[in-house]
PDB file of N, CA and C in Angstrom:
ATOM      1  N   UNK A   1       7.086   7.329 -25.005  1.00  0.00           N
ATOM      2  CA  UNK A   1       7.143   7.271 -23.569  1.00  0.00           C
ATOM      3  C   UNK A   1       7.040   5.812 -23.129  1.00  0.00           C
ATOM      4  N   UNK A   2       7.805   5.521 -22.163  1.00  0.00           N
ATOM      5  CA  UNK A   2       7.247   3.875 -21.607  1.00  0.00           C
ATOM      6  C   UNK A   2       7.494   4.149 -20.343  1.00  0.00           C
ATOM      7  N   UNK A   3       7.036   2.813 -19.528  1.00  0.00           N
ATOM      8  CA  UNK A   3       6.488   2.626 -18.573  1.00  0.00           C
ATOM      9  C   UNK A   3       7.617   2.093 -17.895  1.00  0.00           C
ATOM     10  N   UNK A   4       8.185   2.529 -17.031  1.00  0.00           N
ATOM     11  CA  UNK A   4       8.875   1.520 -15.843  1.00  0.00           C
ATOM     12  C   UNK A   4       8.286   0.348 -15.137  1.00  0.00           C
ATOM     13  N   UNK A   5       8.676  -0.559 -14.948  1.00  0.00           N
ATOM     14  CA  UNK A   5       7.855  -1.677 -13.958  1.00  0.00           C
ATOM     15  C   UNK A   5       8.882  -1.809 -13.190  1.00  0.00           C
ATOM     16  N   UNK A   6       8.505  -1.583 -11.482  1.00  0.00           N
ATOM     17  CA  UNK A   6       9.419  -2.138 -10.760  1.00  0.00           C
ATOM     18  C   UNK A   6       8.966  -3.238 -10.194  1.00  0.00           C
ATOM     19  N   UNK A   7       8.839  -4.796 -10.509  1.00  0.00           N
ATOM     20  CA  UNK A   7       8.555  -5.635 -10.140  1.00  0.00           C
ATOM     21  C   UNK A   7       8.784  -6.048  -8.401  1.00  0.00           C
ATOM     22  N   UNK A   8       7.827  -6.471  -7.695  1.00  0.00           N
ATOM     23  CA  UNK A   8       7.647  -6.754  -6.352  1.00  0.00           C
ATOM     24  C   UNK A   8       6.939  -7.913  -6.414  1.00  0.00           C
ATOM     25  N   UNK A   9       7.679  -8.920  -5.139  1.00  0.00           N
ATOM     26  CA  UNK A   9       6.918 -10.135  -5.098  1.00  0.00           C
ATOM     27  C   UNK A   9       5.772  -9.883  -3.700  1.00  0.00           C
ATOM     28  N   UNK A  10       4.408 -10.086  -4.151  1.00  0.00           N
ATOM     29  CA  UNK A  10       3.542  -9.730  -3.322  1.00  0.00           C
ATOM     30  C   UNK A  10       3.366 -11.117  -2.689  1.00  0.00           C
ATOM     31  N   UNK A  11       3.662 -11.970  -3.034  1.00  0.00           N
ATOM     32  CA  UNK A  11       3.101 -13.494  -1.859  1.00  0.00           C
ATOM     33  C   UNK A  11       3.821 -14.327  -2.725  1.00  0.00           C
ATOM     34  N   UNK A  12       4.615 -15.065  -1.444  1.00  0.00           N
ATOM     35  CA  UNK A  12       5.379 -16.236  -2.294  1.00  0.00           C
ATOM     36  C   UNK A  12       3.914 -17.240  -1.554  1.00  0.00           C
ATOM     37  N   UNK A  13       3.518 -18.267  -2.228  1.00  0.00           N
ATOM     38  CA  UNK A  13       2.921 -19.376  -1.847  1.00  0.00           C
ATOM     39  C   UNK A  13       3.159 -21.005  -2.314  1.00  0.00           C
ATOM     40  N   UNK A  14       2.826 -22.108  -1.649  1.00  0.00           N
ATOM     41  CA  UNK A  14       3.473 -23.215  -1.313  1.00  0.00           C
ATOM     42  C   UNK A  14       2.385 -24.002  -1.975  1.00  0.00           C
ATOM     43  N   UNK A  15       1.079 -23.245  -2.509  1.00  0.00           N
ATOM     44  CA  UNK A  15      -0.080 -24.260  -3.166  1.00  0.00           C
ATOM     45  C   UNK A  15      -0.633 -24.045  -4.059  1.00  0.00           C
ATOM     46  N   UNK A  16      -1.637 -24.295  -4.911  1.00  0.00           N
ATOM     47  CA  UNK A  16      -2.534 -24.168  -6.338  1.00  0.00           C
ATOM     48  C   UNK A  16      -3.599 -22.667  -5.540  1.00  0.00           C
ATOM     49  N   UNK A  17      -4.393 -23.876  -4.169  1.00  0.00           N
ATOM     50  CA  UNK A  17      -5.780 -23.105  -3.853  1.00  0.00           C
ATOM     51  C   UNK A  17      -5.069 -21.713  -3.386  1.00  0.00           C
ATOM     52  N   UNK A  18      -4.242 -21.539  -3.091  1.00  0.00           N
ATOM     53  CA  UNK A  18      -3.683 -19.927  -2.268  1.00  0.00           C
ATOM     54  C   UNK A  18      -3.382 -19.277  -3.262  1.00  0.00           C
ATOM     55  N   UNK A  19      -2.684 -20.188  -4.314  1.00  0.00           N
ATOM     56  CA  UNK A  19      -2.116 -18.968  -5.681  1.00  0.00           C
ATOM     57  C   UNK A  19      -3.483 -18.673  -6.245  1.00  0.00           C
ATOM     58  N   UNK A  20      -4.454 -19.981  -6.172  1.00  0.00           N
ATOM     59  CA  UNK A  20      -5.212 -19.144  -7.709  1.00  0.00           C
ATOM     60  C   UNK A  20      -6.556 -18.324  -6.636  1.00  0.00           C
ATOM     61  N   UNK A  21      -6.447 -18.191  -5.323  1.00  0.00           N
ATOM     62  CA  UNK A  21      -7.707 -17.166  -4.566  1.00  0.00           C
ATOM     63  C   UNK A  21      -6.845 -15.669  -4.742  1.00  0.00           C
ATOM     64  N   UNK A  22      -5.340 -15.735  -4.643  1.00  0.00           N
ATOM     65  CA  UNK A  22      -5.102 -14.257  -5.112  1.00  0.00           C
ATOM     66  C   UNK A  22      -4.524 -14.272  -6.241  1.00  0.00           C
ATOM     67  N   UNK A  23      -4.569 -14.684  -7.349  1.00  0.00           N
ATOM     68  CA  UNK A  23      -4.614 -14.260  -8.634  1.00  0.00           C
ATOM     69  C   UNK A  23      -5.996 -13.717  -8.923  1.00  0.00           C
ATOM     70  N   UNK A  24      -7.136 -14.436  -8.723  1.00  0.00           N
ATOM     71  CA  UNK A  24      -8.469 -14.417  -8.599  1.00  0.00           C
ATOM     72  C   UNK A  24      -8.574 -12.649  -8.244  1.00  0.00           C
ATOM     73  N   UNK A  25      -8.514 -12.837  -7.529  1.00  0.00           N
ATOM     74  CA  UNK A  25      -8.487 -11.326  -6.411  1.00  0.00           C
ATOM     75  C   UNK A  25      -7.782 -10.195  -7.220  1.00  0.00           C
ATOM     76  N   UNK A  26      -6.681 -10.714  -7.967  1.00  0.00           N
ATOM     77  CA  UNK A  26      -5.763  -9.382  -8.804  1.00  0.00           C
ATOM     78  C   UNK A  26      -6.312  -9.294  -9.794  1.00  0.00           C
ATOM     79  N   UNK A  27      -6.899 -10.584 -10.464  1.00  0.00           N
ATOM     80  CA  UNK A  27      -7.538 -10.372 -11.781  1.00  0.00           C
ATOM     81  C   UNK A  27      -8.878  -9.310 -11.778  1.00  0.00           C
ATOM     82  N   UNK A  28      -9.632  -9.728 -10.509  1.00  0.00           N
ATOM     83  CA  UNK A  28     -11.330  -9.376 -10.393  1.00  0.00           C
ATOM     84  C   UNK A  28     -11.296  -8.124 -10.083  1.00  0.00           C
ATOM     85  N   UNK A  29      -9.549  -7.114  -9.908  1.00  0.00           N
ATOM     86  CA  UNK A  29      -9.388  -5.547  -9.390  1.00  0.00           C
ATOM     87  C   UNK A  29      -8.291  -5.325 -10.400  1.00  0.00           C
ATOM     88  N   UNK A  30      -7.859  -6.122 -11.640  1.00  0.00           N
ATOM     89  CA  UNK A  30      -7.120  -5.636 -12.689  1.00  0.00           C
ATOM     90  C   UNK A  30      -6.415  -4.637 -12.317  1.00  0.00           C
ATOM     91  N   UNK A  31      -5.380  -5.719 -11.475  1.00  0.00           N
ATOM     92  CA  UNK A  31      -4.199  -5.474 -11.236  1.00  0.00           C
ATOM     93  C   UNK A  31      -3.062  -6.502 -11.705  1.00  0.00           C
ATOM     94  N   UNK A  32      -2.009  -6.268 -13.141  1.00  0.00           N
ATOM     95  CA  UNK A  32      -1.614  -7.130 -13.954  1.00  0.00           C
ATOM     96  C   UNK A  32      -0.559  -7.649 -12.569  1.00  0.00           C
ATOM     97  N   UNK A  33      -0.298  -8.877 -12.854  1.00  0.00           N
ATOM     98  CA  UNK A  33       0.915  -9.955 -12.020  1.00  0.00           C
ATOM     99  C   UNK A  33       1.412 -10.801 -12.977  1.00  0.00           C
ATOM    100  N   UNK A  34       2.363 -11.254 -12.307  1.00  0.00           N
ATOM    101  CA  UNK A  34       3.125 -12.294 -13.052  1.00  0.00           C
ATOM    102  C   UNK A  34       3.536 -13.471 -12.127  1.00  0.00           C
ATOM    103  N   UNK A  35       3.201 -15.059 -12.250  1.00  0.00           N
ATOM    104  CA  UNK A  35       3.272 -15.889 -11.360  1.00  0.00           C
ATOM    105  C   UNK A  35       5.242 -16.292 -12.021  1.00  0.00           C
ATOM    106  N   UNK A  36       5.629 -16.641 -11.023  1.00  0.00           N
ATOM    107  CA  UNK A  36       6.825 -17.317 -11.280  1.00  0.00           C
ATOM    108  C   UNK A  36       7.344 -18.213 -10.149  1.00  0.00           C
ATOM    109  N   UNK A  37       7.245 -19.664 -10.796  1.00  0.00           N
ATOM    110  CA  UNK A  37       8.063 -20.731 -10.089  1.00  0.00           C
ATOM    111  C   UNK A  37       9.022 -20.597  -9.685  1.00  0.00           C
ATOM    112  N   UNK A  38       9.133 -21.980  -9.006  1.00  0.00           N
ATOM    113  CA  UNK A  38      11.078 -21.594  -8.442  1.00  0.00           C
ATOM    114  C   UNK A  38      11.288 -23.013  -9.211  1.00  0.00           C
ATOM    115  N   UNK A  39      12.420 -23.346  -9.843  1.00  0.00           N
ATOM    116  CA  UNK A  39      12.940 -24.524  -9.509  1.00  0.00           C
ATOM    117  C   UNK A  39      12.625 -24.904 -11.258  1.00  0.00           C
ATOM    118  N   UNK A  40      11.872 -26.229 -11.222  1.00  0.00           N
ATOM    119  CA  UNK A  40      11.368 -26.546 -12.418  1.00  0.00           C
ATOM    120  C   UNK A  40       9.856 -26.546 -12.220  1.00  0.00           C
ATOM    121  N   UNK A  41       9.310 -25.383 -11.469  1.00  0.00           N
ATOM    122  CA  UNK A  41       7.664 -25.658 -11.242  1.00  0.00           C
ATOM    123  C   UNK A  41       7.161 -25.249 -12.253  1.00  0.00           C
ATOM    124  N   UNK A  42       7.666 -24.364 -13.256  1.00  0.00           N
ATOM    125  CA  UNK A  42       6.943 -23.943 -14.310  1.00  0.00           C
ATOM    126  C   UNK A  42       6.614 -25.387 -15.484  1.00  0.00           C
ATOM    127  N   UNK A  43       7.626 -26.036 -15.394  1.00  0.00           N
ATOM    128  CA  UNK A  43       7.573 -27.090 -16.037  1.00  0.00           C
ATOM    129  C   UNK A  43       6.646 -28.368 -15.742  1.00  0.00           C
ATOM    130  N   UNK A  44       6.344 -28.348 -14.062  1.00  0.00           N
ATOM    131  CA  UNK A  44       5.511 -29.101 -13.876  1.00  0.00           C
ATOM    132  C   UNK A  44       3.989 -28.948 -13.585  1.00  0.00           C
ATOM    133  N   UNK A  45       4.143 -27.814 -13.744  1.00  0.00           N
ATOM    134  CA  UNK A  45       2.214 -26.906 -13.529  1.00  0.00           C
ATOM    135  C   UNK A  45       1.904 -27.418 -15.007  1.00  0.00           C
ATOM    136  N   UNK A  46       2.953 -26.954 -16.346  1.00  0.00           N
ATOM    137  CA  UNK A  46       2.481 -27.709 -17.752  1.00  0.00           C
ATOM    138  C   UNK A  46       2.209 -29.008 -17.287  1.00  0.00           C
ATOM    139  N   UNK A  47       3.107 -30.246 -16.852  1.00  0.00           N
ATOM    140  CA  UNK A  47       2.787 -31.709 -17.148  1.00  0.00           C
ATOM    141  C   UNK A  47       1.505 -31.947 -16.231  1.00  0.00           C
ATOM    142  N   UNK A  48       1.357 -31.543 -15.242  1.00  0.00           N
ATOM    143  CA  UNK A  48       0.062 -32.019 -14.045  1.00  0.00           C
ATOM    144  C   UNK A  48      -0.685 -31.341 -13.559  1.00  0.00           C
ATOM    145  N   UNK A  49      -0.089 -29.949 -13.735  1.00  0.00           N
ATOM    146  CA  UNK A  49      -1.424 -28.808 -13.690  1.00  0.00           C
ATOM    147  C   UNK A  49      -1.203 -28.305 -12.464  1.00  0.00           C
ATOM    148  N   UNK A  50      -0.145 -28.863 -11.720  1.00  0.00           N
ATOM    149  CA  UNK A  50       0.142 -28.125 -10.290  1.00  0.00           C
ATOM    150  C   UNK A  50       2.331 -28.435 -10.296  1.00  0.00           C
ATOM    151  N   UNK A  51       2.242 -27.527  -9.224  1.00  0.00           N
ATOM    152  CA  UNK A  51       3.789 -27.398  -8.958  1.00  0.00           C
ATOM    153  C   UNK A  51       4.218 -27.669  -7.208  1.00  0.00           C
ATOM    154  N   UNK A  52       5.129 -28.537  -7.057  1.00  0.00           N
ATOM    155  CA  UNK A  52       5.262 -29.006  -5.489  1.00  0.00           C
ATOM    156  C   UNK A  52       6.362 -27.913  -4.880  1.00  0.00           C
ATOM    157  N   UNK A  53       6.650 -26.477  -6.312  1.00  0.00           N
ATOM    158  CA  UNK A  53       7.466 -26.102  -6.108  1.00  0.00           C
ATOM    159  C   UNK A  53       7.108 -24.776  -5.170  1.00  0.00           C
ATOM    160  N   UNK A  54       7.868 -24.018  -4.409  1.00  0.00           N
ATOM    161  CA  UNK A  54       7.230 -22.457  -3.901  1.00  0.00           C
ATOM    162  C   UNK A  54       6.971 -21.680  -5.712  1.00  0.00           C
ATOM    163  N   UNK A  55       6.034 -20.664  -5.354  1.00  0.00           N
ATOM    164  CA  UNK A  55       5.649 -19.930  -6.991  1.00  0.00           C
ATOM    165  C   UNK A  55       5.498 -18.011  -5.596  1.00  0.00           C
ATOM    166  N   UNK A  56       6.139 -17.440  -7.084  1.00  0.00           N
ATOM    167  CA  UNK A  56       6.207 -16.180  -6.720  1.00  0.00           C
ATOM    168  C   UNK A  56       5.310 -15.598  -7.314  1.00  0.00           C
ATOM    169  N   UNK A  57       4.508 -14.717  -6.319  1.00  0.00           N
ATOM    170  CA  UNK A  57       3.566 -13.867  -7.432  1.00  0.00           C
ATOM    171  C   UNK A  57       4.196 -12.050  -7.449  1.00  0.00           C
ATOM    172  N   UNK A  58       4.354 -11.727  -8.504  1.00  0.00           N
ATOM    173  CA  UNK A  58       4.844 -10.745  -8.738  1.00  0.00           C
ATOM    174  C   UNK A  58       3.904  -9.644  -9.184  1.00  0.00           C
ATOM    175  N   UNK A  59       4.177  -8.162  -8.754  1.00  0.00           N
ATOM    176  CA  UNK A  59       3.307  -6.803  -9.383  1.00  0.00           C
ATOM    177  C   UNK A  59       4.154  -5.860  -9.196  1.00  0.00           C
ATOM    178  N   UNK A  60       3.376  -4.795  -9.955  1.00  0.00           N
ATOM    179  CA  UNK A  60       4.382  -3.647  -9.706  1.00  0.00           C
ATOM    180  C   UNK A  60       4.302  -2.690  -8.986  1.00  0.00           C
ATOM    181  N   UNK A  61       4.984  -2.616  -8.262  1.00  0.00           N
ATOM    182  CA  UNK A  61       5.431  -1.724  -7.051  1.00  0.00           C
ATOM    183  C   UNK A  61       4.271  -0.503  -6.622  1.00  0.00           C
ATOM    184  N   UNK A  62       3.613  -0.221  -7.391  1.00  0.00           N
ATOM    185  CA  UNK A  62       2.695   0.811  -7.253  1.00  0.00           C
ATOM    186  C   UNK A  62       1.530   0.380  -7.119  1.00  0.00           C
ATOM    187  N   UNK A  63       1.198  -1.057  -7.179  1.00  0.00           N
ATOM    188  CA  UNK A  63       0.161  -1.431  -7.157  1.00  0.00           C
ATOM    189  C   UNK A  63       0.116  -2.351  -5.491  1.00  0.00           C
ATOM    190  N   UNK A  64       1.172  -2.092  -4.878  1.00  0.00           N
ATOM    191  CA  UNK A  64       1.775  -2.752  -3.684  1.00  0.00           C
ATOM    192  C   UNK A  64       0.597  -2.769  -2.686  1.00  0.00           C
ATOM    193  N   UNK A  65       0.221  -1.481  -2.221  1.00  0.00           N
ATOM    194  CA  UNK A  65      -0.616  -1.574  -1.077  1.00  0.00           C
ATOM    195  C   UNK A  65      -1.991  -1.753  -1.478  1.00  0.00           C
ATOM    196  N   UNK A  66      -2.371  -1.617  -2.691  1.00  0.00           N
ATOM    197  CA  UNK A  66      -3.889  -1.663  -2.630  1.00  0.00           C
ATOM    198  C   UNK A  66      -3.787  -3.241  -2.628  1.00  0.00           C
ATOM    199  N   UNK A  67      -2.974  -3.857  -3.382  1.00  0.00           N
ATOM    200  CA  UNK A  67      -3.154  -5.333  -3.270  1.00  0.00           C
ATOM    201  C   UNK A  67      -2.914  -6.085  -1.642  1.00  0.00           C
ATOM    202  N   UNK A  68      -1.955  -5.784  -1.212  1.00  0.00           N
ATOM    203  CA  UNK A  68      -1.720  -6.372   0.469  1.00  0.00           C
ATOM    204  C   UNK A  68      -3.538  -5.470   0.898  1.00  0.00           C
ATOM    205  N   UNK A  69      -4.070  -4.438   0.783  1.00  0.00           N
ATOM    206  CA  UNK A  69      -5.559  -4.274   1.388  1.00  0.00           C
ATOM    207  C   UNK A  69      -6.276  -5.822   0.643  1.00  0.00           C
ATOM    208  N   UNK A  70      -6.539  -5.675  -0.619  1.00  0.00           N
ATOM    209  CA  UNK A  70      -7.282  -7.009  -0.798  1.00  0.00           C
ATOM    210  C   UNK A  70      -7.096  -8.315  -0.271  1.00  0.00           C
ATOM    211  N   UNK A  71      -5.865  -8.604  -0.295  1.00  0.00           N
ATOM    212  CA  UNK A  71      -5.466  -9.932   0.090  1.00  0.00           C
ATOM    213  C   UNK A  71      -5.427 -10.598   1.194  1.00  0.00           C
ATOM    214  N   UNK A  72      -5.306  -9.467   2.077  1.00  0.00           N
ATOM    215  CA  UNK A  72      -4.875  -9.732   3.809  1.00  0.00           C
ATOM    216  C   UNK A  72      -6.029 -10.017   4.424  1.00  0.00           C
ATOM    217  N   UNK A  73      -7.144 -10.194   4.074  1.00  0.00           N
ATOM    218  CA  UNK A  73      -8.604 -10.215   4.700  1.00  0.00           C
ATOM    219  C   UNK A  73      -8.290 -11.898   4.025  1.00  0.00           C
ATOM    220  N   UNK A  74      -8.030 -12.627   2.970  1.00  0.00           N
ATOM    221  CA  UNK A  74      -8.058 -13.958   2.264  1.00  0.00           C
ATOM    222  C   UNK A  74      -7.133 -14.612   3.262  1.00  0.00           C
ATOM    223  N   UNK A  75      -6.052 -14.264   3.236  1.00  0.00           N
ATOM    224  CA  UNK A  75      -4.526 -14.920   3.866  1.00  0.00           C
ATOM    225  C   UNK A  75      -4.605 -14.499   5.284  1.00  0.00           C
ATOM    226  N   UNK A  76      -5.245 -14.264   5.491  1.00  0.00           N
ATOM    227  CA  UNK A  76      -5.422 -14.055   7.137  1.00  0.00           C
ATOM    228  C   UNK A  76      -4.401 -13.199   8.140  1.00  0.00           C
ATOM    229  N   UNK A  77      -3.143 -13.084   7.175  1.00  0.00           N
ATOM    230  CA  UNK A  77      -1.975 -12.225   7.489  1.00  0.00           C
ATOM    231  C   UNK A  77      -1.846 -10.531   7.443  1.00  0.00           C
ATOM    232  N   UNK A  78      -0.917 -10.319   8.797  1.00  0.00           N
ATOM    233  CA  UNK A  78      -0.579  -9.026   8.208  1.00  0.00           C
ATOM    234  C   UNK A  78       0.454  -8.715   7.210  1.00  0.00           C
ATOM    235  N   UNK A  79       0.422  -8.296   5.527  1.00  0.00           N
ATOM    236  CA  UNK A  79       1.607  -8.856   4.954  1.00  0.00           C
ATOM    237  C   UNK A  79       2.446  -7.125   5.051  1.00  0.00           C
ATOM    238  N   UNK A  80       1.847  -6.156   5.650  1.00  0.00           N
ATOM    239  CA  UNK A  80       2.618  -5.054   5.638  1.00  0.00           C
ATOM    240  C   UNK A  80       4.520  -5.163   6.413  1.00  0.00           C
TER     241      UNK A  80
END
């Protein structure tokens, strides 16, 4: 049997401190994600430890609303 993943981008963000308070947040309610750069940011988070690039954070689709409940109290947004 396997698992479908329908991948969803739950927050594109523009910084380190915003990506890593909701990674933080997905990790501490183990909910798996996947960060993905745009551009060559993956390449430059390796050389300097940060990216000037937008980064996508990705989950799967079923895990959609409980995460927009956690997050939206951090980001101050309504992301529904």
């Amino acid at each position: 049997m396997t698992d479908n993943v329908d991948l969803v981008v739950l927050r594109t963000v523009e910084n380190e401190f915003e990506m890593n308070m909701i990674t933080a947040i997905l990790e501490d309610n183990k909910i798996p994600f996947i960060v993905k750069n745009k551009g060559s940011g993956s390449y430059m988070r390796i050389l300097t430890g940060s990216s000037p690039f937008l980064t996508h954070i990705l989950i799967d689709s079923r895990d959609l609303e409980r995460s927009i409940e956690l997050i939206s109290p951090i980001v101050g947004e309504d992301l529904e």
